[in-house]
C-alpha atoms as a PDB file:
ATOM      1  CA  UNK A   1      -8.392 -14.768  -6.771  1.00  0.00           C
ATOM      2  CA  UNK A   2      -9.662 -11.523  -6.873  1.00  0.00           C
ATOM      3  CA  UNK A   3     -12.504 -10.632  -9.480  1.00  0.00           C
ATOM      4  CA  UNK A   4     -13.948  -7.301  -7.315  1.00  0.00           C
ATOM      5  CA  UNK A   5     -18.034  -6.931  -7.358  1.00  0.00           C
ATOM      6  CA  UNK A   6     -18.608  -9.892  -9.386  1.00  0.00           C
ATOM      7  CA  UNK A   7     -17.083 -12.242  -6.716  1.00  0.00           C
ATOM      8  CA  UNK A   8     -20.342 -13.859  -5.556  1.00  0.00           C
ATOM      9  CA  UNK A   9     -21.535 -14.539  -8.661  1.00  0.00           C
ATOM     10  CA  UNK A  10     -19.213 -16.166 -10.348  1.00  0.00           C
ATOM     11  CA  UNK A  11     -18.566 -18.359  -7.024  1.00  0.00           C
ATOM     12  CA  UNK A  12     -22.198 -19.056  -7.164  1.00  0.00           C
ATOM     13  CA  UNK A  13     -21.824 -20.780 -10.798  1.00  0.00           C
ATOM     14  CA  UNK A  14     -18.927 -22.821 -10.064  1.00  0.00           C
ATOM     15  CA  UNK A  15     -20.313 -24.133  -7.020  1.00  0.00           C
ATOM     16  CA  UNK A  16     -23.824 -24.553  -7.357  1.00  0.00           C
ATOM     17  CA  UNK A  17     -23.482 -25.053 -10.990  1.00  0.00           C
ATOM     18  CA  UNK A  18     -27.042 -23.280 -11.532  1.00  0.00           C
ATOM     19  CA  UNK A  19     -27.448 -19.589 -11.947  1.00  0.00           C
ATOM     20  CA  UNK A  20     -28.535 -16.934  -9.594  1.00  0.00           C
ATOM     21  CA  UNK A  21     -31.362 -15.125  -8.771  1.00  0.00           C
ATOM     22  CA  UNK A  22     -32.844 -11.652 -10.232  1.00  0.00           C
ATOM     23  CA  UNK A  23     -32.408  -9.980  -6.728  1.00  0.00           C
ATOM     24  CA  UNK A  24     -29.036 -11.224  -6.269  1.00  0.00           C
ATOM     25  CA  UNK A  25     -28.113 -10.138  -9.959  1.00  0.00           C
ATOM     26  CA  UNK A  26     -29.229  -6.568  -9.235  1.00  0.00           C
ATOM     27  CA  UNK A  27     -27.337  -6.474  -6.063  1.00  0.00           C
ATOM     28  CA  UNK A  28     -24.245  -6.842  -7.463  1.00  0.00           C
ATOM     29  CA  UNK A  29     -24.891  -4.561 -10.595  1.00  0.00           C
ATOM     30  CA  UNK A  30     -25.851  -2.332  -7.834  1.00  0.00           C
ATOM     31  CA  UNK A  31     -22.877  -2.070  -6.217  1.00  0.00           C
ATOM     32  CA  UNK A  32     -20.868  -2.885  -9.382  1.00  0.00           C
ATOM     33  CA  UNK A  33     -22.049   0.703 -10.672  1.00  0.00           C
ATOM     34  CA  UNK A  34     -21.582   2.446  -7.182  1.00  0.00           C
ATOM     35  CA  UNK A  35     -18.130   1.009  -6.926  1.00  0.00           C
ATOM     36  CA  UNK A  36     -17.254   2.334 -10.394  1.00  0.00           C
ATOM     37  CA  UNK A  37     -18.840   5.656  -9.349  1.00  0.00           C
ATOM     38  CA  UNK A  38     -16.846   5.780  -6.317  1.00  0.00           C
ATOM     39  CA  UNK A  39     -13.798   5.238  -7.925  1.00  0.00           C
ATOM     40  CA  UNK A  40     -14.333   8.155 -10.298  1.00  0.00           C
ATOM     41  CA  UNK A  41     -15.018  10.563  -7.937  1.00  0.00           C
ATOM     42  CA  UNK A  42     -12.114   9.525  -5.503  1.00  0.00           C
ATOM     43  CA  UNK A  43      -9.886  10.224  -8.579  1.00  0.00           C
ATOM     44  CA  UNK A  44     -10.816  13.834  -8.970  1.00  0.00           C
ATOM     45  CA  UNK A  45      -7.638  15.570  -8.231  1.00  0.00           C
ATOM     46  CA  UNK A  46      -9.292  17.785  -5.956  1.00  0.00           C
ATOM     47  CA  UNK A  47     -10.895  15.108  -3.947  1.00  0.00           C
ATOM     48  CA  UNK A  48      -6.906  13.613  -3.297  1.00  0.00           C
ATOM     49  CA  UNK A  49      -6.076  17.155  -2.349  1.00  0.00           C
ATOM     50  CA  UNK A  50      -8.648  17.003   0.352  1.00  0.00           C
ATOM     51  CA  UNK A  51      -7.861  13.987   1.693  1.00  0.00           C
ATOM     52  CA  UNK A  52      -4.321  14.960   1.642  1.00  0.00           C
ATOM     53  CA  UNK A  53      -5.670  18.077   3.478  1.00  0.00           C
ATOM     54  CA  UNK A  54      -7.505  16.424   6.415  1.00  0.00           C
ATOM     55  CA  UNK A  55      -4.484  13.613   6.551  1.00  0.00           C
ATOM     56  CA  UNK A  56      -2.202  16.636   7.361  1.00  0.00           C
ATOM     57  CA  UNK A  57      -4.306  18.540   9.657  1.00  0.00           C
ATOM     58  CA  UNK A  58      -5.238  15.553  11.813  1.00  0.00           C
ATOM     59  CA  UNK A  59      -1.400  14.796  12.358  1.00  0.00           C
ATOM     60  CA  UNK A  60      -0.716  18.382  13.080  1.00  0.00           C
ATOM     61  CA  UNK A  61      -2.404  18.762  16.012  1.00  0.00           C
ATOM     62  CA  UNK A  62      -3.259  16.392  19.149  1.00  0.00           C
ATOM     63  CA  UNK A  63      -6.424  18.171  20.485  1.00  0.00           C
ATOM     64  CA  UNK A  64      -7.223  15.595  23.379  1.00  0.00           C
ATOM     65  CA  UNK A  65      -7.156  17.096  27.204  1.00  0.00           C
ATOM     66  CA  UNK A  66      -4.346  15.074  28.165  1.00  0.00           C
ATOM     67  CA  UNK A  67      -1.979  16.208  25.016  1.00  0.00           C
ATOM     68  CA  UNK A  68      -2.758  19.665  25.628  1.00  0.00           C
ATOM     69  CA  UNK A  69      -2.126  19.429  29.209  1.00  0.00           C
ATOM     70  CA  UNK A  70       1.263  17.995  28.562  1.00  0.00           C
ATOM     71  CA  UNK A  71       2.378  19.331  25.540  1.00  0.00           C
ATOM     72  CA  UNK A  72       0.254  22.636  24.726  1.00  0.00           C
ATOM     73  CA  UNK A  73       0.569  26.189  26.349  1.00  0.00           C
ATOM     74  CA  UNK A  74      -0.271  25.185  29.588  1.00  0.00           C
ATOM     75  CA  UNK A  75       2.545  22.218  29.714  1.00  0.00           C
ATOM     76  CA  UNK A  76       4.700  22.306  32.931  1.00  0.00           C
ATOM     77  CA  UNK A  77       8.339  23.233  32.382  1.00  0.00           C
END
């Protein structure tokens, strides 16, 4: 069962049967709203272009010692 931000609440009532606290209520709107916020900027099409950016560049190019060594311009042949 999956019910996202909301999760510990609603657990809360069934087991304790009593109702939460005001802190613990704001938590959860809390991150309820930063969640939703989150969401809506991740959906931006130019934020998936720049994650598709970095996801590319990162595979492109091994920049450790070792992988230059062996496979960059000064790789034995």
């Amino acid at each position: 069962m999956n019910v996202g931000p909301q999760w510990s609440p609603t657990v809360w009532k069934q087991v304790t049967d009593s109702s939460q606290g005001c802190h613990f209520i704001k938590l959860y709107e809390k991150r309820e709203k930063q969640l939703s916020l989150s969401n809506k900027s991740k959906s931006h099409p130019q934020a998936q272009a720049n994650r598709w950016k970095w996801k590319v560049s990162a595979a492109d190019e091994s920049t450790s010692k070792s992988a230059k060594s062996s496979y960059g311009n000064e790789a034995i042949q």
